[in-house]
C-alpha atoms as a PDB file:
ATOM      1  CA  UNK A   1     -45.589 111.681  23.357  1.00  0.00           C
ATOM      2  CA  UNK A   2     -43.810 109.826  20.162  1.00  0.00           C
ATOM      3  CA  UNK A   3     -43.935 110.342  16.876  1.00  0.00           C
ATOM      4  CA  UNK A   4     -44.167 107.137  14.309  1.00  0.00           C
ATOM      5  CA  UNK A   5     -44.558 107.343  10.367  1.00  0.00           C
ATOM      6  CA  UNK A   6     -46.589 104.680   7.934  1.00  0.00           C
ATOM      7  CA  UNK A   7     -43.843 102.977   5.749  1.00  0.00           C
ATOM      8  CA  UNK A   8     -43.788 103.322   2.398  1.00  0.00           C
ATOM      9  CA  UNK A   9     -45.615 100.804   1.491  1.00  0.00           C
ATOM     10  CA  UNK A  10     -48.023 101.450  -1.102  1.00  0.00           C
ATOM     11  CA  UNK A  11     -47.737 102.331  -4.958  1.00  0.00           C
ATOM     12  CA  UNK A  12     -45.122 101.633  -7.723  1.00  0.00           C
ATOM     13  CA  UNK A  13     -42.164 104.135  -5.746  1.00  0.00           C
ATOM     14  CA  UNK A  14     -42.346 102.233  -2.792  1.00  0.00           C
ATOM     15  CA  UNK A  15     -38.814 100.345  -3.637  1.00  0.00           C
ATOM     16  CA  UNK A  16     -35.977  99.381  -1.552  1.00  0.00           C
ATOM     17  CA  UNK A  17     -34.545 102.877  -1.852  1.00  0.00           C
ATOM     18  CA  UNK A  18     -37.603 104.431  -0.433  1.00  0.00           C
ATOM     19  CA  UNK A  19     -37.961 102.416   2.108  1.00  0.00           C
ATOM     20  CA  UNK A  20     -34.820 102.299   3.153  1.00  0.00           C
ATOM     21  CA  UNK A  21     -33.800 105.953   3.283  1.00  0.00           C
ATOM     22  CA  UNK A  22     -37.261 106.441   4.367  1.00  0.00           C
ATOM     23  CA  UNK A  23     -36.776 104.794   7.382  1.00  0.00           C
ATOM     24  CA  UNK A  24     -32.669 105.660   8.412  1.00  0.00           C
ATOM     25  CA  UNK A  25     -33.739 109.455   7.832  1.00  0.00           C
ATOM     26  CA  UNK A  26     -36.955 109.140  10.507  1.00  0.00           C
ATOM     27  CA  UNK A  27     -34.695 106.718  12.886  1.00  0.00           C
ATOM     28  CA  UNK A  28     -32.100 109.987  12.638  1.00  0.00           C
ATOM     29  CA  UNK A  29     -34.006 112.898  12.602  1.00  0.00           C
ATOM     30  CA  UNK A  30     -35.849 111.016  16.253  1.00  0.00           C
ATOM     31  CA  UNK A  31     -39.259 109.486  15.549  1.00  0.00           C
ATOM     32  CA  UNK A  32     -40.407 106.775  17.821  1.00  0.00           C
ATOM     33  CA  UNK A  33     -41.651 104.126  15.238  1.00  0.00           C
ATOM     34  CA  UNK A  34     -42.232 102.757  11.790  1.00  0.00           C
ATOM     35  CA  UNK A  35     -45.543 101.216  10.796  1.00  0.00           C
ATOM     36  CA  UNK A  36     -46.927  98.654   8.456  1.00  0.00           C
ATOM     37  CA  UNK A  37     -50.162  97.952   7.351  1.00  0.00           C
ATOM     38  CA  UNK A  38     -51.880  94.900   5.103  1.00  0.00           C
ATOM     39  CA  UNK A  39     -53.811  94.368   2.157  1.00  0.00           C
ATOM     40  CA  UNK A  40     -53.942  91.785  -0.472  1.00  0.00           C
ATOM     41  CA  UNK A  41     -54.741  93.062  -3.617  1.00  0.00           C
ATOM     42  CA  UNK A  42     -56.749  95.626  -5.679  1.00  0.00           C
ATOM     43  CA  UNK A  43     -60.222  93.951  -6.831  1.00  0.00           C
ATOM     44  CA  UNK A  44     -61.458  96.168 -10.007  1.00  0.00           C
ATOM     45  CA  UNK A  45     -64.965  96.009  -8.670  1.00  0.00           C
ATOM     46  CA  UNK A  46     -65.115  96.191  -5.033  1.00  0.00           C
ATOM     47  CA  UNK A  47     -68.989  95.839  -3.388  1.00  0.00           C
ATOM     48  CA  UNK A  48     -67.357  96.038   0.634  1.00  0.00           C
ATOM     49  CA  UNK A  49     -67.965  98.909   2.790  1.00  0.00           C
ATOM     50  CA  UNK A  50     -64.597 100.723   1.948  1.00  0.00           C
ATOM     51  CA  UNK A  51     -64.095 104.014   4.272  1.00  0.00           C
ATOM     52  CA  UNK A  52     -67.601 104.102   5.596  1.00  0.00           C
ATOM     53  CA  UNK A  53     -69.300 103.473   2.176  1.00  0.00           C
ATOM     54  CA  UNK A  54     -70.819 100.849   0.167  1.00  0.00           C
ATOM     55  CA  UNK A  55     -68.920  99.952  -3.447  1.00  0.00           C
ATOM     56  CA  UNK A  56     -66.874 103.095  -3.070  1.00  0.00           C
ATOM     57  CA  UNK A  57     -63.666 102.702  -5.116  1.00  0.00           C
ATOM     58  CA  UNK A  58     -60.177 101.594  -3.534  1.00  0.00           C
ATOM     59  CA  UNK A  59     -57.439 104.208  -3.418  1.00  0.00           C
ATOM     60  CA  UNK A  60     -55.567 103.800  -6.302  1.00  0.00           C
ATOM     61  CA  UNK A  61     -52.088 103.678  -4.408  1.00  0.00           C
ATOM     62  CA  UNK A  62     -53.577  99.914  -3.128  1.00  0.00           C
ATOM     63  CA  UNK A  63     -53.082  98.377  -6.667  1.00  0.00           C
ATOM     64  CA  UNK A  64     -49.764  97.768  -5.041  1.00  0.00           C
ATOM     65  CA  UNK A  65     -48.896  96.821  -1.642  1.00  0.00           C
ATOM     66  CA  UNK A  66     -45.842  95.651  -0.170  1.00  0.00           C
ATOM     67  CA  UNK A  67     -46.082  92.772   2.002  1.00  0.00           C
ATOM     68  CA  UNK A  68     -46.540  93.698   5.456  1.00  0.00           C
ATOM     69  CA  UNK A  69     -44.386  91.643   7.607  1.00  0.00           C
ATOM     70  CA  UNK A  70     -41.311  91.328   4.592  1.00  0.00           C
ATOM     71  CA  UNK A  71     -41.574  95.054   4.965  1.00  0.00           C
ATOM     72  CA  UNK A  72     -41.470  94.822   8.465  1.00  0.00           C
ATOM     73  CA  UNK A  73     -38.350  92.469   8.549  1.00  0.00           C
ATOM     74  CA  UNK A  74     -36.555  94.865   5.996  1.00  0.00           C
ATOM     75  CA  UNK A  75     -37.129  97.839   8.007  1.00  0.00           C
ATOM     76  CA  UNK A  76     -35.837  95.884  10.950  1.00  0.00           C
ATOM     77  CA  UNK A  77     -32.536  95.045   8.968  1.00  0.00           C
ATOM     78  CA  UNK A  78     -31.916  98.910   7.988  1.00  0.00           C
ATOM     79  CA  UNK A  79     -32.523 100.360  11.704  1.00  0.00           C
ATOM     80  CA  UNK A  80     -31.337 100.306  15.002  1.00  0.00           C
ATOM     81  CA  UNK A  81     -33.546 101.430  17.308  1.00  0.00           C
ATOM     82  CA  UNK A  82     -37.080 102.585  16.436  1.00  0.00           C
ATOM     83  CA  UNK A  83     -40.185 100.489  16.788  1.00  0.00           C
ATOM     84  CA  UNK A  84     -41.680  98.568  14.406  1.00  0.00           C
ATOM     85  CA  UNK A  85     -44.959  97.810  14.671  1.00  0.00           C
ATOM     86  CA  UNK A  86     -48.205  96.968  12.244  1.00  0.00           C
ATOM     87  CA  UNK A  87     -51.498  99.357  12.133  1.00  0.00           C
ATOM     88  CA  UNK A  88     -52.796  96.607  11.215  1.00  0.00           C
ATOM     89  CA  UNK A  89     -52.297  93.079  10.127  1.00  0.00           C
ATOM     90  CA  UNK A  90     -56.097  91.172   9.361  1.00  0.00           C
ATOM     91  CA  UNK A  91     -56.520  88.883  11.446  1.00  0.00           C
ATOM     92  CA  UNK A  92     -58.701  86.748   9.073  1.00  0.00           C
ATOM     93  CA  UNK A  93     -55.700  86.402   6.828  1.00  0.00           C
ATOM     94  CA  UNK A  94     -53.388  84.898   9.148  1.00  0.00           C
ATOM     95  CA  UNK A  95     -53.478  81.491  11.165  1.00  0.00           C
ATOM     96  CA  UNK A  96     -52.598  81.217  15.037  1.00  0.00           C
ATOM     97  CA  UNK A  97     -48.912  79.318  14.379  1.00  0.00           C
ATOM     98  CA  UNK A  98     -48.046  80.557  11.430  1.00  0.00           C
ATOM     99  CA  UNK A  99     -48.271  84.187  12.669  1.00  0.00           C
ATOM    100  CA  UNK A 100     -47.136  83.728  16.033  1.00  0.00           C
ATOM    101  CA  UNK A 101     -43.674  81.952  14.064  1.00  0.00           C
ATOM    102  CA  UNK A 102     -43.547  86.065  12.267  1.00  0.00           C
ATOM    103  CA  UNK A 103     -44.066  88.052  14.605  1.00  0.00           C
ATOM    104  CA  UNK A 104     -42.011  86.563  17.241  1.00  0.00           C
ATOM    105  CA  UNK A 105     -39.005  86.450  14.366  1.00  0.00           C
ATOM    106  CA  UNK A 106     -39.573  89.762  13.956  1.00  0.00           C
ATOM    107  CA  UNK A 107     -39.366  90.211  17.823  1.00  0.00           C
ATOM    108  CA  UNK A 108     -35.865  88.072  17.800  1.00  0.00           C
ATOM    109  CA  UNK A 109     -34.215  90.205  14.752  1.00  0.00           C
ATOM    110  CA  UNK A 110     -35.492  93.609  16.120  1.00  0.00           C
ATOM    111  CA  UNK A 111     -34.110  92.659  19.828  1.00  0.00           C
ATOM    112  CA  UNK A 112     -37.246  93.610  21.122  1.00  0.00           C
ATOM    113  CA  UNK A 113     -39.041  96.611  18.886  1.00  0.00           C
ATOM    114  CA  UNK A 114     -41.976  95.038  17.836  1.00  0.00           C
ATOM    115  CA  UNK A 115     -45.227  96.525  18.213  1.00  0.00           C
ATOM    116  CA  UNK A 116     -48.589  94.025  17.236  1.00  0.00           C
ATOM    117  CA  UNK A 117     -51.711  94.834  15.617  1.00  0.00           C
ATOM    118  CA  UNK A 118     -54.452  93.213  14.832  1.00  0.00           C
ATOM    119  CA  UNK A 119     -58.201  94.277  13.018  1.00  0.00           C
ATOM    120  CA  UNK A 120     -60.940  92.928  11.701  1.00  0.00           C
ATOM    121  CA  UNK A 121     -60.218  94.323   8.086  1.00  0.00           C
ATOM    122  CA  UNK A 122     -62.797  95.255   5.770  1.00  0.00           C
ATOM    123  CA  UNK A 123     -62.622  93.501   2.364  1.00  0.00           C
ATOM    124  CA  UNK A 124     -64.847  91.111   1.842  1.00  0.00           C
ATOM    125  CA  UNK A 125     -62.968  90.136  -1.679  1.00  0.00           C
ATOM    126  CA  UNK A 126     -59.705  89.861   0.509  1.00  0.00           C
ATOM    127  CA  UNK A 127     -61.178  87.688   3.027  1.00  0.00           C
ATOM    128  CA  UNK A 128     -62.956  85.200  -0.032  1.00  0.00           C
ATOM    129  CA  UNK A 129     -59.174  84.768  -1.184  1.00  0.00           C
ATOM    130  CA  UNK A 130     -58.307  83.324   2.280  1.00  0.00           C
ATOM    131  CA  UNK A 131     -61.303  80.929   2.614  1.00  0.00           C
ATOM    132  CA  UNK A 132     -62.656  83.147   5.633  1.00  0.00           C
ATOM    133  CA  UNK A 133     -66.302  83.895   6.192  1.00  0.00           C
ATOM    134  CA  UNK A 134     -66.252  87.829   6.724  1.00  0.00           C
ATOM    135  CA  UNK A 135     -69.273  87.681   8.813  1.00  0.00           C
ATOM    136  CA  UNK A 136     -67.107  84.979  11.605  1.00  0.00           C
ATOM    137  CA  UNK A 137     -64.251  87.897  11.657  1.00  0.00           C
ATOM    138  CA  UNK A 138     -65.037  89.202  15.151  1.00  0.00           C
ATOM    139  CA  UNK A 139     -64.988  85.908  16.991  1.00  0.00           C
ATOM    140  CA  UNK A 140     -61.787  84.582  14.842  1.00  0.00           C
ATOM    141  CA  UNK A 141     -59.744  87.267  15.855  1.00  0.00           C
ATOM    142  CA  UNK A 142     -60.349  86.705  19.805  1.00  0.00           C
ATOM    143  CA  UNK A 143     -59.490  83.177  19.357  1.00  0.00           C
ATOM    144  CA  UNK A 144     -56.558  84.453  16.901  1.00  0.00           C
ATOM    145  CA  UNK A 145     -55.076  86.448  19.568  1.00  0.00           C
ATOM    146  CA  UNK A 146     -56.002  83.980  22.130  1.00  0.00           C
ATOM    147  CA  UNK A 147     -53.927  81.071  20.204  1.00  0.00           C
ATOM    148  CA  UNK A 148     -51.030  83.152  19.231  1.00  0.00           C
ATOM    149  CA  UNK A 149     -50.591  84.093  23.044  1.00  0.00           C
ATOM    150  CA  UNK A 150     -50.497  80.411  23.262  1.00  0.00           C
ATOM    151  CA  UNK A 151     -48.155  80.133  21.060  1.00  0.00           C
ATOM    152  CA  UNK A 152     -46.058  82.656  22.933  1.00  0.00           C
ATOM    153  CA  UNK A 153     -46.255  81.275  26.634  1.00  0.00           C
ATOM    154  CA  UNK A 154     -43.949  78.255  27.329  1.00  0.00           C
ATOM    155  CA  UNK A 155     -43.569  74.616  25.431  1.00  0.00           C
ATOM    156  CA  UNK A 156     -45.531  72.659  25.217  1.00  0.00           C
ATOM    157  CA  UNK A 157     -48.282  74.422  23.270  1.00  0.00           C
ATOM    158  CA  UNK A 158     -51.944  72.873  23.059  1.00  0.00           C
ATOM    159  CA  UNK A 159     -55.179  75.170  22.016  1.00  0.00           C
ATOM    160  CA  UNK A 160     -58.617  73.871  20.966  1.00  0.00           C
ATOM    161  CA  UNK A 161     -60.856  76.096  19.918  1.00  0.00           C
ATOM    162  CA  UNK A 162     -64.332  76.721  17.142  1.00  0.00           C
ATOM    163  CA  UNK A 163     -61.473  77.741  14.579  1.00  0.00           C
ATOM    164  CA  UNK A 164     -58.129  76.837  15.211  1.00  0.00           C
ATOM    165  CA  UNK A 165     -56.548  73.591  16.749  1.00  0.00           C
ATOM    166  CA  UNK A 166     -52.810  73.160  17.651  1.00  0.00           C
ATOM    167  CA  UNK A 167     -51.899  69.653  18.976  1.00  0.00           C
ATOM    168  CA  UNK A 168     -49.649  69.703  21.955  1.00  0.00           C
ATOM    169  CA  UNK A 169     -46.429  71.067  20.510  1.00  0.00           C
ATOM    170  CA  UNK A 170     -43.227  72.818  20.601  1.00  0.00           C
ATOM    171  CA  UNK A 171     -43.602  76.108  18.936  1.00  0.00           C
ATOM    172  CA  UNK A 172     -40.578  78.613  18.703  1.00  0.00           C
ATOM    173  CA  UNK A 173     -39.158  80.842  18.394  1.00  0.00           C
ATOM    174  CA  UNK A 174     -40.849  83.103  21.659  1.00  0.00           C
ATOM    175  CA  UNK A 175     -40.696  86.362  21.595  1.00  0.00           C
ATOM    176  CA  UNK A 176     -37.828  88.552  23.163  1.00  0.00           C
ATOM    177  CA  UNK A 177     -40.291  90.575  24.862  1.00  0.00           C
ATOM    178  CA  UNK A 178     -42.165  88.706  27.787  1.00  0.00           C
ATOM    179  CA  UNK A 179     -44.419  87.648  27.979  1.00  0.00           C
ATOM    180  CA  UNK A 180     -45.119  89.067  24.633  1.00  0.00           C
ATOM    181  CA  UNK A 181     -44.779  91.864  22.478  1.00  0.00           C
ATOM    182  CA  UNK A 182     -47.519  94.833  22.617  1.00  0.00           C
ATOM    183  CA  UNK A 183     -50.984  94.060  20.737  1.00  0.00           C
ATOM    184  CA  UNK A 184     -52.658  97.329  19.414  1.00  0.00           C
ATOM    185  CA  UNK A 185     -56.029  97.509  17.947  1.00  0.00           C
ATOM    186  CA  UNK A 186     -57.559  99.742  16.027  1.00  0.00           C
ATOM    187  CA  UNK A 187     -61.413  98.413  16.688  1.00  0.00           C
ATOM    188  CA  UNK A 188     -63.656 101.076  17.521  1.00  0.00           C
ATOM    189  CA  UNK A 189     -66.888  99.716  16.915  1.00  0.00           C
ATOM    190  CA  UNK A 190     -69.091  98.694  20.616  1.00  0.00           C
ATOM    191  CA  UNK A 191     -68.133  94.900  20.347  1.00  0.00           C
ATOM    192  CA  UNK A 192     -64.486  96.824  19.103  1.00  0.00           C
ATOM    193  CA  UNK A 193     -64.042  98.470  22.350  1.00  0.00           C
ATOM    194  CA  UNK A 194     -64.857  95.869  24.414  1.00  0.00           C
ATOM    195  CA  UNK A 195     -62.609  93.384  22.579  1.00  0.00           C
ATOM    196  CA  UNK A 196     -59.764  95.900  23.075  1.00  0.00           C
ATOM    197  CA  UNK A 197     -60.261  96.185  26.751  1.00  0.00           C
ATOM    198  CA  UNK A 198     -60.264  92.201  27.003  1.00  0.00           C
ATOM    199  CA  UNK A 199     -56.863  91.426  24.494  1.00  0.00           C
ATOM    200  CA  UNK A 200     -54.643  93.974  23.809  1.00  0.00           C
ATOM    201  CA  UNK A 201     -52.727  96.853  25.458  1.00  0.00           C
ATOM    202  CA  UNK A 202     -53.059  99.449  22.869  1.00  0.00           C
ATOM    203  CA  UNK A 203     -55.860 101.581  21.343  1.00  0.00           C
ATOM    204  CA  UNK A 204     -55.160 102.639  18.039  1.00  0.00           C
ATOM    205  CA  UNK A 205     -57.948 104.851  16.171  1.00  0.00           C
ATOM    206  CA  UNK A 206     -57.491 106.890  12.987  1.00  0.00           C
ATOM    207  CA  UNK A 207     -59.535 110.557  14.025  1.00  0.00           C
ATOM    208  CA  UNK A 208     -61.759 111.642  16.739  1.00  0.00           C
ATOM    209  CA  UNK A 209     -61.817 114.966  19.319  1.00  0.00           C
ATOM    210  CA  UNK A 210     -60.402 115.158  22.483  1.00  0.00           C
ATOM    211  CA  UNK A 211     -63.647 114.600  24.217  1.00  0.00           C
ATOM    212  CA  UNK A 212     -64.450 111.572  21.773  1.00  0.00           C
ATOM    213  CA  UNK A 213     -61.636 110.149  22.427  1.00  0.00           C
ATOM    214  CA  UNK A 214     -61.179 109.939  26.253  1.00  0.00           C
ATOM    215  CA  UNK A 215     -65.312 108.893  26.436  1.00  0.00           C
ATOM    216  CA  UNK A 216     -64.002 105.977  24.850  1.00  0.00           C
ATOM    217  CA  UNK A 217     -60.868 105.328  26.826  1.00  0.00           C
ATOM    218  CA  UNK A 218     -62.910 105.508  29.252  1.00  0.00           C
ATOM    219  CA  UNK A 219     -65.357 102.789  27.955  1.00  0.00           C
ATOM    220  CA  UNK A 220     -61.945 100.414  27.518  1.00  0.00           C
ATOM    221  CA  UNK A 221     -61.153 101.317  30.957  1.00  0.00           C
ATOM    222  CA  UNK A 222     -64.341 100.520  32.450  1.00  0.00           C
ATOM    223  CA  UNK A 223     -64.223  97.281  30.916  1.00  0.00           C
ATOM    224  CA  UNK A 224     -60.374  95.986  31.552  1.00  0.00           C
ATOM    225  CA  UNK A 225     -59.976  92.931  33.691  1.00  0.00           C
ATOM    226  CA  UNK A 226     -58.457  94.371  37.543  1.00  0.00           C
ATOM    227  CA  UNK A 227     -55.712  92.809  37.096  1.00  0.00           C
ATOM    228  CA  UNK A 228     -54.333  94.536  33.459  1.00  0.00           C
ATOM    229  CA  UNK A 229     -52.630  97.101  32.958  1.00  0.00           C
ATOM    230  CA  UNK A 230     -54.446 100.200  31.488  1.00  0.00           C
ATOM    231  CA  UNK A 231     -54.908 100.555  27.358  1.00  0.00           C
ATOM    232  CA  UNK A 232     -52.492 103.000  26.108  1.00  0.00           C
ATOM    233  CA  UNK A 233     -53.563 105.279  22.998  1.00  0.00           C
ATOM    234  CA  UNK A 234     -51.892 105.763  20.304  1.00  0.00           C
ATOM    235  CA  UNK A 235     -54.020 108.036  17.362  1.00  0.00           C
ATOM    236  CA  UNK A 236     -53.380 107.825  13.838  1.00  0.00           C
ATOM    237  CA  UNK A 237     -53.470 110.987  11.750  1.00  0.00           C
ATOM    238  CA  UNK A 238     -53.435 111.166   7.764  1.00  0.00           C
ATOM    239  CA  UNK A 239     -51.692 113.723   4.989  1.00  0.00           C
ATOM    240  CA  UNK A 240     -54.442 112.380   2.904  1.00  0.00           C
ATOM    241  CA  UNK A 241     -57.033 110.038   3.295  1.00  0.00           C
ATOM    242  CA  UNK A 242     -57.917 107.171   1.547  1.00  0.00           C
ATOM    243  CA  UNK A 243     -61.036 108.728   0.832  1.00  0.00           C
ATOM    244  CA  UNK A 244     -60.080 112.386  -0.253  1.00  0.00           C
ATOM    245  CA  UNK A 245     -60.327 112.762  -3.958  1.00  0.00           C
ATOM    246  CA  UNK A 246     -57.058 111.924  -5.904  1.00  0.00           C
ATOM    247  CA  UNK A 247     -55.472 115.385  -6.698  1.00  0.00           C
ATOM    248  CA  UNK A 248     -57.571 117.719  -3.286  1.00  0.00           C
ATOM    249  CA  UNK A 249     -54.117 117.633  -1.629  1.00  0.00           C
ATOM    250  CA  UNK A 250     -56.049 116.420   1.492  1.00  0.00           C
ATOM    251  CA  UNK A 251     -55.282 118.539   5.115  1.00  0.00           C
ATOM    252  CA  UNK A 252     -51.645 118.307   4.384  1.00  0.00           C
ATOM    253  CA  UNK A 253     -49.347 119.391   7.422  1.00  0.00           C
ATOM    254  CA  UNK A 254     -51.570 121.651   8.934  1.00  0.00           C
ATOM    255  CA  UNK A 255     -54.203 119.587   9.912  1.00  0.00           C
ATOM    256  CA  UNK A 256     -51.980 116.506  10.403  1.00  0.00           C
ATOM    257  CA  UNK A 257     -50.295 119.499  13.236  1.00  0.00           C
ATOM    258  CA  UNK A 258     -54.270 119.772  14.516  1.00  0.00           C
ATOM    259  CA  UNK A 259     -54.642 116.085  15.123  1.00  0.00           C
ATOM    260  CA  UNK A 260     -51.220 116.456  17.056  1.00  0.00           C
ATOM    261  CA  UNK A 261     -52.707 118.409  19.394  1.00  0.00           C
ATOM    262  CA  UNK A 262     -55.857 116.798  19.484  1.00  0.00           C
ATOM    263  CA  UNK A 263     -53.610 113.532  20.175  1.00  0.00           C
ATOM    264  CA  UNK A 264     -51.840 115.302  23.040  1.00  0.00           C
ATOM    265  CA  UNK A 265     -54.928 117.279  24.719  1.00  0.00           C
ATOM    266  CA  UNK A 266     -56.187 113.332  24.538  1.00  0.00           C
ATOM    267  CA  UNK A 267     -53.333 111.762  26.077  1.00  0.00           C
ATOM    268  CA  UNK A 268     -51.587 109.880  23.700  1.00  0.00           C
ATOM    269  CA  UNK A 269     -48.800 108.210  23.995  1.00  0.00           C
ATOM    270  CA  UNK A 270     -47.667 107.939  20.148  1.00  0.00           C
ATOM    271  CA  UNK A 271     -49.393 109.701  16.837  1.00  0.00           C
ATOM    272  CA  UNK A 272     -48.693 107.905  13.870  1.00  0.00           C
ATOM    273  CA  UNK A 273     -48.857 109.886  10.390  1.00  0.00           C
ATOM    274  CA  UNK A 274     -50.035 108.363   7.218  1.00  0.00           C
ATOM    275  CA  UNK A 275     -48.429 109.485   3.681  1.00  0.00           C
ATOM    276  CA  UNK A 276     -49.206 106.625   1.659  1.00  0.00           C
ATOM    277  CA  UNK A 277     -52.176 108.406  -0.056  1.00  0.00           C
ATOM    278  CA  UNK A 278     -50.516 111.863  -0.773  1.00  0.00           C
ATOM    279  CA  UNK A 279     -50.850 113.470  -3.723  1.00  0.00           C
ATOM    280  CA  UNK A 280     -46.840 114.971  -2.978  1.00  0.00           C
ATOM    281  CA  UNK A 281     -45.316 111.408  -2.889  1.00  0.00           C
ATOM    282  CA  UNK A 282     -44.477 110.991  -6.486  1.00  0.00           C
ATOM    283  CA  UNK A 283     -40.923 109.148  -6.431  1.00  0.00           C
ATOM    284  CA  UNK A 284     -38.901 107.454  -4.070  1.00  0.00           C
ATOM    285  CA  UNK A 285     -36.874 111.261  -3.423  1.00  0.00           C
ATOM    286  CA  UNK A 286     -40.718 112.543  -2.506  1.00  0.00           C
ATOM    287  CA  UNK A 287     -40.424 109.397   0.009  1.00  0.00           C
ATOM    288  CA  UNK A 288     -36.949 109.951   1.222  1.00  0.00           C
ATOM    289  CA  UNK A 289     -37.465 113.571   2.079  1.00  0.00           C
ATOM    290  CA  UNK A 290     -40.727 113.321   3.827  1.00  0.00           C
ATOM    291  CA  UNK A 291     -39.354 112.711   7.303  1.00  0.00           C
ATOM    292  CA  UNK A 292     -37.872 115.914   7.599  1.00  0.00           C
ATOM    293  CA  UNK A 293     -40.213 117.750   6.524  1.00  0.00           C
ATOM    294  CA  UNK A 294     -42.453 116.240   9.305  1.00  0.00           C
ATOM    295  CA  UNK A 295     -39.317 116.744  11.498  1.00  0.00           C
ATOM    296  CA  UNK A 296     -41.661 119.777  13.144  1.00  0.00           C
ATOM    297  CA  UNK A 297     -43.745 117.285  14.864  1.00  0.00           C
ATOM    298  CA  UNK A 298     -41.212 115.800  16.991  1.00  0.00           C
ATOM    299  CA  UNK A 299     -39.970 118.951  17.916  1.00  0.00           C
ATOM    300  CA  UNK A 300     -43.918 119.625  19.009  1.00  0.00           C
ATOM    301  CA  UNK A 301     -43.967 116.518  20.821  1.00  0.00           C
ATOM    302  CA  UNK A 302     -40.483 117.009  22.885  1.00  0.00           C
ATOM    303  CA  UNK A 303     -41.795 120.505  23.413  1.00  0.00           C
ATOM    304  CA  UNK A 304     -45.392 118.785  25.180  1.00  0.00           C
ATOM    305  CA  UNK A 305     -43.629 116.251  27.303  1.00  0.00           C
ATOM    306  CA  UNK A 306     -41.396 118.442  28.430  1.00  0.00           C
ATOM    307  CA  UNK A 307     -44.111 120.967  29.444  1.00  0.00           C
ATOM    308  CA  UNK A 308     -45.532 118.149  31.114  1.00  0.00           C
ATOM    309  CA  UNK A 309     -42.749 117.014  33.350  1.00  0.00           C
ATOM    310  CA  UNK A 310     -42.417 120.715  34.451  1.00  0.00           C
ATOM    311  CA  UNK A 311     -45.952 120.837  35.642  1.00  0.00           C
ATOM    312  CA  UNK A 312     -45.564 117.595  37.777  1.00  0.00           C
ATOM    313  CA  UNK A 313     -42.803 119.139  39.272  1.00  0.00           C
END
């Protein structure tokens, strides 16, 4: 079991400082990974489902986002050796060369740390300000992930597809990792589970319990091609959630502890913890500090693998 964190990413005091100290104090103090996610902007009137419900309001720490990957390649520039990875990118807002060209940079600058994920998304507004029909997501992304793998295997590169079309061509840089970096997903939906089992290597939801959680890894498992390795999970816990009222504090460390466990019972391999939406992260100090006083969770985790290894001995 590893630990990750969500960047700073979102609100005004998610500046350099932030991010940087944020990230050197996690790499120190011995979590696993840093993680990125993506949005566009903040649409004053939004009418897509947003956390489960129709209009609700957008968080208000998404009226400013940092770009994921330039977040990414920062965070790659300030550390050494954690993992950097996206939970998630949209795949509706990205084309099959153009993204393949950042992540595999991202690949070549980190020597190898990159972790890939891909969704669906959710914002219809978002999606309008790409050109892409929301209601074609699904399909795009398999063919996304299918032409950026493409992209990724050796020169030349051809792909014809309903969506995308790359003329035979030289596309570089590859990825350090081969043949390519790990794709997560964070689907969970039927068609979401099935599309994980078929693409990617990683399982990435946001809650669940234990028994939840391993019905559906073994739904991915049932459906994996023979010849793949088995879908790892990683589960994604929260300070605060999007969707707790501004100012209720949300589970805080406590419960973000009880999803630990919940993660391990399940068998994950890495728990990542959101902060982005906490009422406690007022300044770029509040973001600076926060790794150590997570610190507790690592220790948890070294504590459960090692309890693990003893009883396999």
């Amino acid at each position: 079991m590893q630990i990750g964190l969500a960047l700073p990413q979102l609100g005004e005091h998610a500046d350099a400082a932030a991010v940087r100290d944020f990230a050197r104090n996690a790499e120190a103090l011995g979590f696993a990974g840093l993680w990125a996610q993506e949005h566009l902007f903040y649409p004053e009137r939004n009418e897509s489902v947003y956390g489960g419900r129709h209009t609700t309001a957008v968080h208000p720490a998404y009226r400013s986002v940092l770009g994921a990957t330039e977040l990414m390649a920062y965070v790659v520039a300030v550390t050494d050796t954690v993992l950097v990875g996206s939970s998630i990118l949209v795949a509706g807002y990205h084309r099959p060369v153009e993204l393949a060209q950042r992540l595999a940079t991202l690949d070549v600058l980190s020597g190898g740390r990159l972790i890939a994920g891909l969704g669906v998304g959710w914002s219809d507004e978002e999606h309008a300000q790409m050109d892409v029909d929301p209601r074609t997501r699904g399909r795009r992304m398999d063919e996304l992930v299918r032409a950026v793998e493409a992209c990724w295997a050796p020169d030349p590169v051809e792909f014809s597809g309903e969506f995308f079309n790359i003329p035979r061509s030289v596309v570089r840089p590859k990825p350090v990792q081969r043949p390519r970096p790990p794709l997560l997903s964070g689907l969970r939906s039927d068609r979401g589970l099935a599309r994980t089992a078929a693409l990617f290597d990683i399982w990435n939801p946001s809650s669940g319990t234990v028994d939840a959680l391993r019905e559906q890894m073994s739904t991915i498992a049932s459906a994996r091609p023979a010849d793949r390795a088995p879908v790892r999970l990683f589960l994604r816990s929260y300070l605060q959630r999007p969707t707790d009222e501004v100012g209720s504090g949300g589970q805080g460390a406590e419960g973000v502890i009880r999803d630990l466990e919940t993660a391990i019972a399940a068998g994950a391999e890495h728990f990542i913890v959101e902060c982005n939406f906490s009422d406690e992260v007022r300044s770029p100090a509040d973001w600076a500090a926060m790794p150590a006083r997570l610190a507790v969770l690592v220790e948890m985790a070294e504590a459960a693998s090692a309890g693990a290894e003893k009883e396999k001995v």
